[in-house]
PDB file of N, CA and C in Angstrom:
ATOM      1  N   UNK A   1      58.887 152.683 106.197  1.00  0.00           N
ATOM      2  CA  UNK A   1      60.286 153.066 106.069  1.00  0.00           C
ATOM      3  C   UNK A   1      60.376 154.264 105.136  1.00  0.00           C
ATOM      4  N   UNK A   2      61.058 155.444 105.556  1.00  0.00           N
ATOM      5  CA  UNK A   2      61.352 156.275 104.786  1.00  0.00           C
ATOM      6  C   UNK A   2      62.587 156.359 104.400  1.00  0.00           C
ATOM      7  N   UNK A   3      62.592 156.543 102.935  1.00  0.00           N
ATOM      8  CA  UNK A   3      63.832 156.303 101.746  1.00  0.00           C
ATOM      9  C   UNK A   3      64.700 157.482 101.908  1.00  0.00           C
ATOM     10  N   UNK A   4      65.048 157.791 102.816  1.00  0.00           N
ATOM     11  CA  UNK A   4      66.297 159.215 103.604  1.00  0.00           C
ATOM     12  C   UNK A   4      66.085 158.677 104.440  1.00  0.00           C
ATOM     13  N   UNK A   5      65.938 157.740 105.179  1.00  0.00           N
ATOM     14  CA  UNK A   5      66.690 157.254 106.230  1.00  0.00           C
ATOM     15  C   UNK A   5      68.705 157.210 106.212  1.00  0.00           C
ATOM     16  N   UNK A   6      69.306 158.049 106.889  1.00  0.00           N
ATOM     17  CA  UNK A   6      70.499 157.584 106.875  1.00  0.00           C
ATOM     18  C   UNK A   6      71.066 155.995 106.500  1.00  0.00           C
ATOM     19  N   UNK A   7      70.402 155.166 107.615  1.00  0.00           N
ATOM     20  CA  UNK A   7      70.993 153.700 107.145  1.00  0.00           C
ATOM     21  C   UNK A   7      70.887 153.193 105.962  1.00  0.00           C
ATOM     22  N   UNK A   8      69.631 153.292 105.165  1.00  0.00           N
ATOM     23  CA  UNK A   8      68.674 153.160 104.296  1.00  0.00           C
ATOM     24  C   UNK A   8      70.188 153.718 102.909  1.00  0.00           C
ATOM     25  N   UNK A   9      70.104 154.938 103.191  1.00  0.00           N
ATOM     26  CA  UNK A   9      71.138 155.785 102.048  1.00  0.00           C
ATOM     27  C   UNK A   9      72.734 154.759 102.055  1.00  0.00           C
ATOM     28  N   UNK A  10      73.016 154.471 103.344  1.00  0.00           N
ATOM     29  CA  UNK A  10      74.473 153.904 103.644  1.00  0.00           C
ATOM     30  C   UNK A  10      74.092 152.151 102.580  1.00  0.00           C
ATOM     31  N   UNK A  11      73.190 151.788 103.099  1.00  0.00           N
ATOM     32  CA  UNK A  11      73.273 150.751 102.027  1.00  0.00           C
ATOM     33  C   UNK A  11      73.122 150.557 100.498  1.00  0.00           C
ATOM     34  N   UNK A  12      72.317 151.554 100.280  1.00  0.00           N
ATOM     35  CA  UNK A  12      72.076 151.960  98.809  1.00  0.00           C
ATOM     36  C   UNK A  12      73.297 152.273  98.387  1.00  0.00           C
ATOM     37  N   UNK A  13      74.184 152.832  98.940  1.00  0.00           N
ATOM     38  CA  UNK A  13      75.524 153.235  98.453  1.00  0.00           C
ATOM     39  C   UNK A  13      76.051 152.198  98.354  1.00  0.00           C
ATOM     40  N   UNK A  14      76.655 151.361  99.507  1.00  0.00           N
ATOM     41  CA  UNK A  14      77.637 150.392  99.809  1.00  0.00           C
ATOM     42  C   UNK A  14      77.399 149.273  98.236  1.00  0.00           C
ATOM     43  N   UNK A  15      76.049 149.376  98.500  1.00  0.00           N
ATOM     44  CA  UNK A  15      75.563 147.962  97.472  1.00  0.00           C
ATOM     45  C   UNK A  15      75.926 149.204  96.096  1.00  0.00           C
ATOM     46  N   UNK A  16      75.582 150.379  95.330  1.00  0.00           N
ATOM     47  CA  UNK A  16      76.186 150.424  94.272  1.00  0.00           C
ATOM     48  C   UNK A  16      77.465 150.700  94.235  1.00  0.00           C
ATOM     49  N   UNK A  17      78.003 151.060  94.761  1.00  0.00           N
ATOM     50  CA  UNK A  17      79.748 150.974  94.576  1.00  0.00           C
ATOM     51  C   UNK A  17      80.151 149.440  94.239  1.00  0.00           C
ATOM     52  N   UNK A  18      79.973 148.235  95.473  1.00  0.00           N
ATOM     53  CA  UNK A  18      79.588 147.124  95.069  1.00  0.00           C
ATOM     54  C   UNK A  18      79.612 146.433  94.016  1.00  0.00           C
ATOM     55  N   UNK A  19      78.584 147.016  92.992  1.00  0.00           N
ATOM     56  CA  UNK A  19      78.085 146.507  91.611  1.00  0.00           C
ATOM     57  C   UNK A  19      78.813 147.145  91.088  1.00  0.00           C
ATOM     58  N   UNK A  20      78.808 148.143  90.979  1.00  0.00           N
ATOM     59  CA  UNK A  20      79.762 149.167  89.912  1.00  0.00           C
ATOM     60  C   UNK A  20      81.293 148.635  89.645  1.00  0.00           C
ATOM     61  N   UNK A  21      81.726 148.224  90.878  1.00  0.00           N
ATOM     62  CA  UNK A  21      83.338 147.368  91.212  1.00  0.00           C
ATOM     63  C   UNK A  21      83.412 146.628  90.007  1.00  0.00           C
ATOM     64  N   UNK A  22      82.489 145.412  90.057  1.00  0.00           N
ATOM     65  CA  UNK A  22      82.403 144.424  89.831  1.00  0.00           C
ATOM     66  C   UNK A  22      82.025 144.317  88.590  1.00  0.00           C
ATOM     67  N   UNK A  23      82.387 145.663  87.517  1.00  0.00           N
ATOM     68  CA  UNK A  23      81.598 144.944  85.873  1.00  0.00           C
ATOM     69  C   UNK A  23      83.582 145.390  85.244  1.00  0.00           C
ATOM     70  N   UNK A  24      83.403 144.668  84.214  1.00  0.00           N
ATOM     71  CA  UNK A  24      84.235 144.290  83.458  1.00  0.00           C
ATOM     72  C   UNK A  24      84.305 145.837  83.123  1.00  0.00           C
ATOM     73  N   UNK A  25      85.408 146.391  82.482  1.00  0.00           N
ATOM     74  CA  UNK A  25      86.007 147.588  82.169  1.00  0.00           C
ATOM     75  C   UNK A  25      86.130 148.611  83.026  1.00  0.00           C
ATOM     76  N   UNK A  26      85.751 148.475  84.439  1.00  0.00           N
ATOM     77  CA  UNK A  26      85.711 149.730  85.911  1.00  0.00           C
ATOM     78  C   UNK A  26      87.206 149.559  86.438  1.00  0.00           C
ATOM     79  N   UNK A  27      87.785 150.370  86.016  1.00  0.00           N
ATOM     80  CA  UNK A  27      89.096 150.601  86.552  1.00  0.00           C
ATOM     81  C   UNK A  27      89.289 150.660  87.647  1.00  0.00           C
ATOM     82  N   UNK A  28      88.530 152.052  88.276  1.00  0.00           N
ATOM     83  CA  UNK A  28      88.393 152.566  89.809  1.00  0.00           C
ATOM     84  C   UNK A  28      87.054 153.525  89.264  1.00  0.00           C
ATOM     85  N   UNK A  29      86.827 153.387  90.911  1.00  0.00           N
ATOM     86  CA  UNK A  29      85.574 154.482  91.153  1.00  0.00           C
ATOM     87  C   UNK A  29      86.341 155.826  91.323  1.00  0.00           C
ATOM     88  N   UNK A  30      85.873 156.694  90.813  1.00  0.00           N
ATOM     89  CA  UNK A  30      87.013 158.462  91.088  1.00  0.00           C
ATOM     90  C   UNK A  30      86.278 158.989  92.077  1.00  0.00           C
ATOM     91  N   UNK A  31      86.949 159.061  92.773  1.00  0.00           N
ATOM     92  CA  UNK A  31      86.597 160.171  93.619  1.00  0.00           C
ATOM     93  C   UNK A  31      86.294 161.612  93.859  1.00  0.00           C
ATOM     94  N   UNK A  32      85.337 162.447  94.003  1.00  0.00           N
ATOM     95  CA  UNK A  32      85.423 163.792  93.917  1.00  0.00           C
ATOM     96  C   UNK A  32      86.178 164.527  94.756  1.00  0.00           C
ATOM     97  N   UNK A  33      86.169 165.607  94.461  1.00  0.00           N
ATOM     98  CA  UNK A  33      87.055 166.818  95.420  1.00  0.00           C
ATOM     99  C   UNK A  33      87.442 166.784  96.647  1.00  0.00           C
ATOM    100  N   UNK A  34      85.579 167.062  96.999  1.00  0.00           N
ATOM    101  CA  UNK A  34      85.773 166.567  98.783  1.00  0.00           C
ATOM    102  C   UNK A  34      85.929 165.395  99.325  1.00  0.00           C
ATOM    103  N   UNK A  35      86.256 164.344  98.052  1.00  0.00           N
ATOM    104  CA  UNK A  35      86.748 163.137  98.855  1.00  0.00           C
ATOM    105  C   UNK A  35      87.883 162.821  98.769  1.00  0.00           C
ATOM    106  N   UNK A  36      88.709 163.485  98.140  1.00  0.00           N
ATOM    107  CA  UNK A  36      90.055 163.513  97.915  1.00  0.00           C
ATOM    108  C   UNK A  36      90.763 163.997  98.919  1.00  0.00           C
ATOM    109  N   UNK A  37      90.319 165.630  99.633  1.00  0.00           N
ATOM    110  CA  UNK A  37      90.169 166.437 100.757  1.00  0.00           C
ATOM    111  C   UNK A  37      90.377 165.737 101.819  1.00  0.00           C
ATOM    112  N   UNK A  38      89.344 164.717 102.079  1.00  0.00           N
ATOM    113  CA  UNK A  38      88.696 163.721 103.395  1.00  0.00           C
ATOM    114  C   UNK A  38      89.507 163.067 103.345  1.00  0.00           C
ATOM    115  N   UNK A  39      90.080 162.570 102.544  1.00  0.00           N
ATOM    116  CA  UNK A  39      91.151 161.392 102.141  1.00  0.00           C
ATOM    117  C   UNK A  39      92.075 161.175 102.839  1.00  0.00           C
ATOM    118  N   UNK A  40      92.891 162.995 103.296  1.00  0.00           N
ATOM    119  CA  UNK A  40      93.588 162.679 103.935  1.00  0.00           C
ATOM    120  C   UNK A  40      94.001 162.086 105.459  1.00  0.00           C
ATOM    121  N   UNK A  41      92.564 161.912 106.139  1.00  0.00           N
ATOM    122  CA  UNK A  41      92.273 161.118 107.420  1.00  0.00           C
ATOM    123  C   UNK A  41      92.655 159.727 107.189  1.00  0.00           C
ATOM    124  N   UNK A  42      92.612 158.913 107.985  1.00  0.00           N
ATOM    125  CA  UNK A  42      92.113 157.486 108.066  1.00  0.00           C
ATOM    126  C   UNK A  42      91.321 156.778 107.066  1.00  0.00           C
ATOM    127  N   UNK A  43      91.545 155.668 106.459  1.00  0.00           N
ATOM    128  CA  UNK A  43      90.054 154.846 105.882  1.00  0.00           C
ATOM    129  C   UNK A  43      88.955 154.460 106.569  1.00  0.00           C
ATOM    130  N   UNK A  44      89.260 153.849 108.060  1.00  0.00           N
ATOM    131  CA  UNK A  44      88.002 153.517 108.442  1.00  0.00           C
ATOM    132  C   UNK A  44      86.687 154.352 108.594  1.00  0.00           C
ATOM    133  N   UNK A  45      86.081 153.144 108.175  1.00  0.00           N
ATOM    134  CA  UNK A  45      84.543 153.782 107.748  1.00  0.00           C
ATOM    135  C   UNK A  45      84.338 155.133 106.945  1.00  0.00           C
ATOM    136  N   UNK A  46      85.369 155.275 105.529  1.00  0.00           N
ATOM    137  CA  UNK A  46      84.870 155.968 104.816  1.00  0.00           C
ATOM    138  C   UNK A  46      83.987 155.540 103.585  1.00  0.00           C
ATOM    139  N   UNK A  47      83.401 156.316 102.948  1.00  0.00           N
ATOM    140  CA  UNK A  47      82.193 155.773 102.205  1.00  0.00           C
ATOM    141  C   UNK A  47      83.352 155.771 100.742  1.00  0.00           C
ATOM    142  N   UNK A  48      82.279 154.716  99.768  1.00  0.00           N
ATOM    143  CA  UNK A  48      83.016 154.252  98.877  1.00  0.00           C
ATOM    144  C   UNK A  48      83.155 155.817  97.827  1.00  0.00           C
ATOM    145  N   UNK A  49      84.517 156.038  97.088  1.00  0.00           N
ATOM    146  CA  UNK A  49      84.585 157.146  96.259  1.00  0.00           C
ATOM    147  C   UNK A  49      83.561 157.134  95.072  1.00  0.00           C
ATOM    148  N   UNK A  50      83.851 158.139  94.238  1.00  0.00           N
ATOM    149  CA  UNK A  50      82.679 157.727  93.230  1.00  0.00           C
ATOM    150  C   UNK A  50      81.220 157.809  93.031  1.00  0.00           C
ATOM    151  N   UNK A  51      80.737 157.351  94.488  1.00  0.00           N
ATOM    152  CA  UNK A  51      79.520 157.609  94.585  1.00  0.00           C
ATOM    153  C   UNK A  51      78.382 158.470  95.065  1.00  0.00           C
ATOM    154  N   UNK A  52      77.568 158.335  94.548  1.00  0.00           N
ATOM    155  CA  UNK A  52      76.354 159.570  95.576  1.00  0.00           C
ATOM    156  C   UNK A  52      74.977 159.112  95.267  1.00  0.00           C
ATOM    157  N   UNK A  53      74.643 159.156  96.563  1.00  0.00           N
ATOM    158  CA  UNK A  53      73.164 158.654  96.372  1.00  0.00           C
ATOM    159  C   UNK A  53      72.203 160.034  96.963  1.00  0.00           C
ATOM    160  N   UNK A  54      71.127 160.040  96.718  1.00  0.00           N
ATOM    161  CA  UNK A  54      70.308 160.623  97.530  1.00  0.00           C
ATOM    162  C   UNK A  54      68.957 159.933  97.366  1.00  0.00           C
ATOM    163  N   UNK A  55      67.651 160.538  97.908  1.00  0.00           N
ATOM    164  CA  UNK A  55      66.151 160.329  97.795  1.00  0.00           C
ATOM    165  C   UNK A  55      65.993 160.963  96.411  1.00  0.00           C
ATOM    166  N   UNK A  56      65.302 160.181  95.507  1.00  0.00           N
ATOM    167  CA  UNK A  56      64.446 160.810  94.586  1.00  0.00           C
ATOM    168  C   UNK A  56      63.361 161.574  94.807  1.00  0.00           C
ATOM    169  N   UNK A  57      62.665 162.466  93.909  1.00  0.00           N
ATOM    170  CA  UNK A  57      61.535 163.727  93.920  1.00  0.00           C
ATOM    171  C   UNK A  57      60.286 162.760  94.144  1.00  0.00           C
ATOM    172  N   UNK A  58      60.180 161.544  94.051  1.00  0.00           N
ATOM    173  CA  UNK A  58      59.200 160.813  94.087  1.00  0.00           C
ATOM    174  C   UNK A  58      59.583 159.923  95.771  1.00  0.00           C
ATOM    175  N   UNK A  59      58.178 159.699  96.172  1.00  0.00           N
ATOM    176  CA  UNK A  59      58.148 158.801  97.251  1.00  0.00           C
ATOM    177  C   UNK A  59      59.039 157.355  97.118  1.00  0.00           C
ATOM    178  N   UNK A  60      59.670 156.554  97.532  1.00  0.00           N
ATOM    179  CA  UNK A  60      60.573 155.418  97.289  1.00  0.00           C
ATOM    180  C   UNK A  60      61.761 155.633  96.182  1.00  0.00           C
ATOM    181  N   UNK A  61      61.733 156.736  95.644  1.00  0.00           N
ATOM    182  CA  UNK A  61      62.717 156.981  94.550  1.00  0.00           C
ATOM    183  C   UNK A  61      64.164 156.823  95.016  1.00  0.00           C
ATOM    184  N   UNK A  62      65.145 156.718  94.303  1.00  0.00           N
ATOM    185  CA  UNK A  62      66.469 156.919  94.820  1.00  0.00           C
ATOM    186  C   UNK A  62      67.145 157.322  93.533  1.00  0.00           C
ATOM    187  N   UNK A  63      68.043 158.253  93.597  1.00  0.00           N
ATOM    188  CA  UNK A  63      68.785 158.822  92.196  1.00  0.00           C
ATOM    189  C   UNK A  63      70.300 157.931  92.880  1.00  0.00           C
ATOM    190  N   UNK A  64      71.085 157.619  91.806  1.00  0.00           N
ATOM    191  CA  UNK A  64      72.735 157.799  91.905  1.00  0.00           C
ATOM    192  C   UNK A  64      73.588 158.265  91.219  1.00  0.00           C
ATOM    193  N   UNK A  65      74.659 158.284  91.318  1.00  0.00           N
ATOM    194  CA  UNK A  65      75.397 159.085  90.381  1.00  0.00           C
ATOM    195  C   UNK A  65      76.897 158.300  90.561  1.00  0.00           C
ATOM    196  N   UNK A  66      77.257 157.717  90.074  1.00  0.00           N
ATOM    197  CA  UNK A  66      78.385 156.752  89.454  1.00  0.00           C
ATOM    198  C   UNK A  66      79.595 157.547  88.446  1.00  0.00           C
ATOM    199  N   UNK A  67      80.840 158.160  89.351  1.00  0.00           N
ATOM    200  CA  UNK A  67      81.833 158.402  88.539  1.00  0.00           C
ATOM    201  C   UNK A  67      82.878 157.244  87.855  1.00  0.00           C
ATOM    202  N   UNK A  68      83.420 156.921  87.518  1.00  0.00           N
ATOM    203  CA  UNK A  68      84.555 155.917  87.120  1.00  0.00           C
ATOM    204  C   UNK A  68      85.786 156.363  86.136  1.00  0.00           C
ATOM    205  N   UNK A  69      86.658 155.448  86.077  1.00  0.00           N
ATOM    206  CA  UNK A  69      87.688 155.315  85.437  1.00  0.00           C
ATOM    207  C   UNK A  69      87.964 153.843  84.979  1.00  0.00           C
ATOM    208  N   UNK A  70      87.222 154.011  83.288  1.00  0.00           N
ATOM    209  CA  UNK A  70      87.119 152.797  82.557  1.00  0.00           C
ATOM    210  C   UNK A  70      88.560 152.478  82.088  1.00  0.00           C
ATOM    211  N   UNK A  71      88.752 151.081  82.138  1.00  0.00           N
ATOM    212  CA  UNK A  71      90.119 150.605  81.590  1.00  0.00           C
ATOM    213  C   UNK A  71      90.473 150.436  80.130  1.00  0.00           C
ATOM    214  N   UNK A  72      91.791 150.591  79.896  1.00  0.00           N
ATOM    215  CA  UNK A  72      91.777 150.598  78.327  1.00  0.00           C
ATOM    216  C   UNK A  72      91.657 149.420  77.846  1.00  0.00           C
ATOM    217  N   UNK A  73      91.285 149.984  76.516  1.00  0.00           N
ATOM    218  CA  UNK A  73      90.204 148.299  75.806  1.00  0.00           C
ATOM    219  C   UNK A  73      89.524 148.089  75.654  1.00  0.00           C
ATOM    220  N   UNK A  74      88.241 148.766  76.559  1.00  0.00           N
ATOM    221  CA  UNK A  74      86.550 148.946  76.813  1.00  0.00           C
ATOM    222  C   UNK A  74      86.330 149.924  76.079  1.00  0.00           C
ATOM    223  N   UNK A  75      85.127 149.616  75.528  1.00  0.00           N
ATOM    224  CA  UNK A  75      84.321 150.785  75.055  1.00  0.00           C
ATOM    225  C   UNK A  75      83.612 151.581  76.130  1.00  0.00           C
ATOM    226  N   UNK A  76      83.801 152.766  76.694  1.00  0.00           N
ATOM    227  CA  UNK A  76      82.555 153.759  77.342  1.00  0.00           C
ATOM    228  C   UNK A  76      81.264 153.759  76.895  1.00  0.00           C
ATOM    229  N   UNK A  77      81.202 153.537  76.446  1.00  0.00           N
ATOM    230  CA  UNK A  77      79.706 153.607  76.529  1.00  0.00           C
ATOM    231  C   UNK A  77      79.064 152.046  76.583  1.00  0.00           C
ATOM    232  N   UNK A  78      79.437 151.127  76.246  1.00  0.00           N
ATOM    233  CA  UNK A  78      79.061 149.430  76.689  1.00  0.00           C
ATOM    234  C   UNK A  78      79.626 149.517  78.308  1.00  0.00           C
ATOM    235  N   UNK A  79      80.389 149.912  79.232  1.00  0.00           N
ATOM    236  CA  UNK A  79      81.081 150.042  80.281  1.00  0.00           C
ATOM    237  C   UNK A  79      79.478 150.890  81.234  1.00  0.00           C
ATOM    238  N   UNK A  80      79.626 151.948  80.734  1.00  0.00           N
ATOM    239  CA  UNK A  80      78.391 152.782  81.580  1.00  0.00           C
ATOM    240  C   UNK A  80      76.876 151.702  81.083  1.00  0.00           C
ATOM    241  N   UNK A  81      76.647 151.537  80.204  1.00  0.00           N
ATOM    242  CA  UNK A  81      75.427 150.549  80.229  1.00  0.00           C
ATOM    243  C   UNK A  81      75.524 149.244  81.350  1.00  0.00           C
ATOM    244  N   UNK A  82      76.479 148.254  81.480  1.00  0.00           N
ATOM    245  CA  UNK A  82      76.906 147.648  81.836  1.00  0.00           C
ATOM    246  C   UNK A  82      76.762 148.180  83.547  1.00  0.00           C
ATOM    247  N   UNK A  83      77.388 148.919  83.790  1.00  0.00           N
ATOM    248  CA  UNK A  83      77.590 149.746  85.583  1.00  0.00           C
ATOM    249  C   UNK A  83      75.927 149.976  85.558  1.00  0.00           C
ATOM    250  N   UNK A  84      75.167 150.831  84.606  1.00  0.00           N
ATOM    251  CA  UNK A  84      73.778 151.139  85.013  1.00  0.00           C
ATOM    252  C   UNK A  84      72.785 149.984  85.419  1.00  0.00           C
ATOM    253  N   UNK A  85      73.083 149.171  84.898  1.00  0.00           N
ATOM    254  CA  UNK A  85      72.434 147.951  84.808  1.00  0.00           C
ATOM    255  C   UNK A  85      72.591 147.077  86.036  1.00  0.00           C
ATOM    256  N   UNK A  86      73.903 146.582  86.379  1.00  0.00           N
ATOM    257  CA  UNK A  86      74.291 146.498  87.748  1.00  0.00           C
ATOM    258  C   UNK A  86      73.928 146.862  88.810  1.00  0.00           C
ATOM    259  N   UNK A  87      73.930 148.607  89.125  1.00  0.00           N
ATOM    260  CA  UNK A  87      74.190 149.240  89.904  1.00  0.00           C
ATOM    261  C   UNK A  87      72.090 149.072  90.268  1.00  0.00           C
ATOM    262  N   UNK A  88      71.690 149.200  89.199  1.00  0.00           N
ATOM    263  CA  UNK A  88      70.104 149.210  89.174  1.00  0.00           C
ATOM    264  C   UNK A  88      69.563 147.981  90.097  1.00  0.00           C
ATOM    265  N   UNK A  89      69.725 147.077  89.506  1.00  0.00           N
ATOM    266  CA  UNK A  89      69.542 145.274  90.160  1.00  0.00           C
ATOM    267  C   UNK A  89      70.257 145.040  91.525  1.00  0.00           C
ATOM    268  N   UNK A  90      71.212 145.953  91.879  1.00  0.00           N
ATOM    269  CA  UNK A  90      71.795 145.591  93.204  1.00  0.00           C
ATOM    270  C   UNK A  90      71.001 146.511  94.289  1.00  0.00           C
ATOM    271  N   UNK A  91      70.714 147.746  93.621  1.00  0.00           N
ATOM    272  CA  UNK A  91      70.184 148.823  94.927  1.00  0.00           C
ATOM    273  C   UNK A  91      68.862 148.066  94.525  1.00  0.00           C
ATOM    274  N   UNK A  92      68.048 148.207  93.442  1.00  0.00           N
ATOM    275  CA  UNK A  92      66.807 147.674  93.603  1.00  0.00           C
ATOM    276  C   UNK A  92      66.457 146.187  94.883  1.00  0.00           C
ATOM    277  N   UNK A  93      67.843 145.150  94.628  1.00  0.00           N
ATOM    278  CA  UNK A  93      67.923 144.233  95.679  1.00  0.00           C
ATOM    279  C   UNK A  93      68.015 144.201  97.458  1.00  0.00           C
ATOM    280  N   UNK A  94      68.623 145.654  97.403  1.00  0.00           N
ATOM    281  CA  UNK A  94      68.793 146.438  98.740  1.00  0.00           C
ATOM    282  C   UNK A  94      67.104 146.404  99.119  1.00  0.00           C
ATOM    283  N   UNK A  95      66.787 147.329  98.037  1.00  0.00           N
ATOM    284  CA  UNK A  95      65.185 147.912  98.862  1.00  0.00           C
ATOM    285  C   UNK A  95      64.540 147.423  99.136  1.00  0.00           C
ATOM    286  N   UNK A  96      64.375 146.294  98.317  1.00  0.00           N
ATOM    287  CA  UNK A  96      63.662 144.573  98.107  1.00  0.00           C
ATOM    288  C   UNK A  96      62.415 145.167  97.136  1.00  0.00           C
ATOM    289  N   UNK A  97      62.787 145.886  95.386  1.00  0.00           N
ATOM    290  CA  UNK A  97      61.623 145.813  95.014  1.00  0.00           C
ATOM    291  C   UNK A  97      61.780 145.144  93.823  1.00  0.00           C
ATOM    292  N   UNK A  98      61.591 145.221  92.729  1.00  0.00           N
ATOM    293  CA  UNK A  98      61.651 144.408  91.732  1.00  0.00           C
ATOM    294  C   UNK A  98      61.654 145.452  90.270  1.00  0.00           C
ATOM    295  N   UNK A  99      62.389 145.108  88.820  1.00  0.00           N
ATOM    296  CA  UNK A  99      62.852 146.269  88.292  1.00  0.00           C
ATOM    297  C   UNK A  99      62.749 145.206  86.941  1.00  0.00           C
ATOM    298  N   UNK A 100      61.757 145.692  86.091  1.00  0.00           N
ATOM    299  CA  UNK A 100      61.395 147.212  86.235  1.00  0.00           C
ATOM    300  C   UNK A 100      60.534 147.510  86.962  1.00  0.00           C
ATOM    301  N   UNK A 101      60.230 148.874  87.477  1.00  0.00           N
ATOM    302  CA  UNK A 101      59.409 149.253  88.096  1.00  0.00           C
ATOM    303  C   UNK A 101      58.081 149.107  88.232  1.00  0.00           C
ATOM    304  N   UNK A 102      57.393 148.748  89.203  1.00  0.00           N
ATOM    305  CA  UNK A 102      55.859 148.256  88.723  1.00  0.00           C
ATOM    306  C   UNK A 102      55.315 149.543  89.764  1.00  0.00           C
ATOM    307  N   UNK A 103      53.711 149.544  89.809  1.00  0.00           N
ATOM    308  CA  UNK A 103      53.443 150.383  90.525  1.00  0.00           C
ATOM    309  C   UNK A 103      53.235 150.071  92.020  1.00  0.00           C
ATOM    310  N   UNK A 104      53.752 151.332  92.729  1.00  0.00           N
ATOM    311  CA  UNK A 104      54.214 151.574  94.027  1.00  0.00           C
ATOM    312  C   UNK A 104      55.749 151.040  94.372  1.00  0.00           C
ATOM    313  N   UNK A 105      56.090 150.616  93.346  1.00  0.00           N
ATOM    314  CA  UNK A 105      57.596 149.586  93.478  1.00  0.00           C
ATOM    315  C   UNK A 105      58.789 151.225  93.527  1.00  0.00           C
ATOM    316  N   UNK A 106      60.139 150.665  94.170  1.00  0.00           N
ATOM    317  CA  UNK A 106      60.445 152.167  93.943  1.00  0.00           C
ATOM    318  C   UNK A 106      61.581 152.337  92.805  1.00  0.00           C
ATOM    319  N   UNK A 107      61.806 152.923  92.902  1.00  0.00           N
ATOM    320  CA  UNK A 107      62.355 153.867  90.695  1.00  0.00           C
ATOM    321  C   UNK A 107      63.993 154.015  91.438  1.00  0.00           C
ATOM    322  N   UNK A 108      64.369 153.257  90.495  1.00  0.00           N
ATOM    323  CA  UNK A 108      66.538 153.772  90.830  1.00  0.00           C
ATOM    324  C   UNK A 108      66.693 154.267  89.573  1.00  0.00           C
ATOM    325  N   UNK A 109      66.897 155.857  89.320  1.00  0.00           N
ATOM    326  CA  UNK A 109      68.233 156.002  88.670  1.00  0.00           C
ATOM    327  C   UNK A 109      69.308 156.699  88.930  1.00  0.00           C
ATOM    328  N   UNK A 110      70.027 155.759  88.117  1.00  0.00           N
ATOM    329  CA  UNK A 110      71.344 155.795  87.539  1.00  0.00           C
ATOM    330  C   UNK A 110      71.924 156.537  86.350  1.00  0.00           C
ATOM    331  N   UNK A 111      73.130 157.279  86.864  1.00  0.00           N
ATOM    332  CA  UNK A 111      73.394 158.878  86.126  1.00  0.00           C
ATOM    333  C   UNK A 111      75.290 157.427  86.100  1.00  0.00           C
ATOM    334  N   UNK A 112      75.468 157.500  85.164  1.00  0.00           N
ATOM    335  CA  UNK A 112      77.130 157.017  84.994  1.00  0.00           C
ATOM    336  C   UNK A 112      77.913 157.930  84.344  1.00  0.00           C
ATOM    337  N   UNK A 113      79.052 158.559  84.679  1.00  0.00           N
ATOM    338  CA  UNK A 113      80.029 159.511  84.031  1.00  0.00           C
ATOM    339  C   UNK A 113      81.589 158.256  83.999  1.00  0.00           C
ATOM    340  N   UNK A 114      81.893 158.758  83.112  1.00  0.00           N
ATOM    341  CA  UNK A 114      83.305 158.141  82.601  1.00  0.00           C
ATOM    342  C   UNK A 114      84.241 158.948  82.129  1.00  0.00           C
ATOM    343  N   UNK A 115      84.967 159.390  83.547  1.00  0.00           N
ATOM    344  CA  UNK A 115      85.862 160.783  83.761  1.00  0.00           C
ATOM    345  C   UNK A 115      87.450 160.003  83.229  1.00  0.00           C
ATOM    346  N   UNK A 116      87.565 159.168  83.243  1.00  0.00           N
ATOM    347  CA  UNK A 116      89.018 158.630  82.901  1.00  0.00           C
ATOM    348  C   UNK A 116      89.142 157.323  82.293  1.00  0.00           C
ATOM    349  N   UNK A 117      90.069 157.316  81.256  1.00  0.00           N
ATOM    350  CA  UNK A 117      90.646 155.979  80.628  1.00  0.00           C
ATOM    351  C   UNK A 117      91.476 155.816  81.312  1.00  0.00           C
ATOM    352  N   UNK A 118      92.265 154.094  82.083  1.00  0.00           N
ATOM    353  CA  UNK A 118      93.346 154.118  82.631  1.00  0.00           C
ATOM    354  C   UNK A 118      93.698 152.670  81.710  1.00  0.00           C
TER     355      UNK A 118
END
């Protein structure tokens, strides 16, 4: 299996948006530019905001990149630890490897920005 497989990328996403949802202080996932743009179509089958995945520089690698809008009350920076951590254990669960990384196992990271207090 190669890790740019389209389907491969669609789940890596689905599953960190997913995790990311789901930690205590994630307001919303933000959306970028061109998804704001896209926005104005239909929902069905658009991909979750917020996110971006691609292939890492390494064989099995996968990078992400996690925008949000932490809620007030939370600390940012316990909030982005919290999402990295998540987001790590859920795509790692996608690929089926095990984390931390052992050798030949494949490497997730996770880039978290915290563009808004709401």
């Amino acid at each position: 299996m190669v890790n740019g497989e389209p389907a491969v990328a669609e789940r890596v996403l689905r599953a960190a948006a997913a995790a990311a949802r789901e930690v205590a202080g994630v307001a919303y996932l933000r959306p970028g530019l061109a998804e704001v743009l896209r926005g104005a179509g239909g929902r069905v089958g658009r991909r979750p905001a917020g996110v971006r995945v691609r292939p890492g520089p390494a064989a099995g690698s996968w990078e992400v990149r996690i925008e949000l809008a932490a809620e007030r009350g939370h600390r940012a920076v316990e909030v982005t630890r919290a999402v990295r951590a998540a987001v790590t254990g859920a795509v790692a669960e996608v690929l089926g490897t095990a984390v931390p990384t052992e050798a030949g196992a494949a490497r997730v990271a996770v880039r978290v920005t915290v563009t808004d207090v709401s």
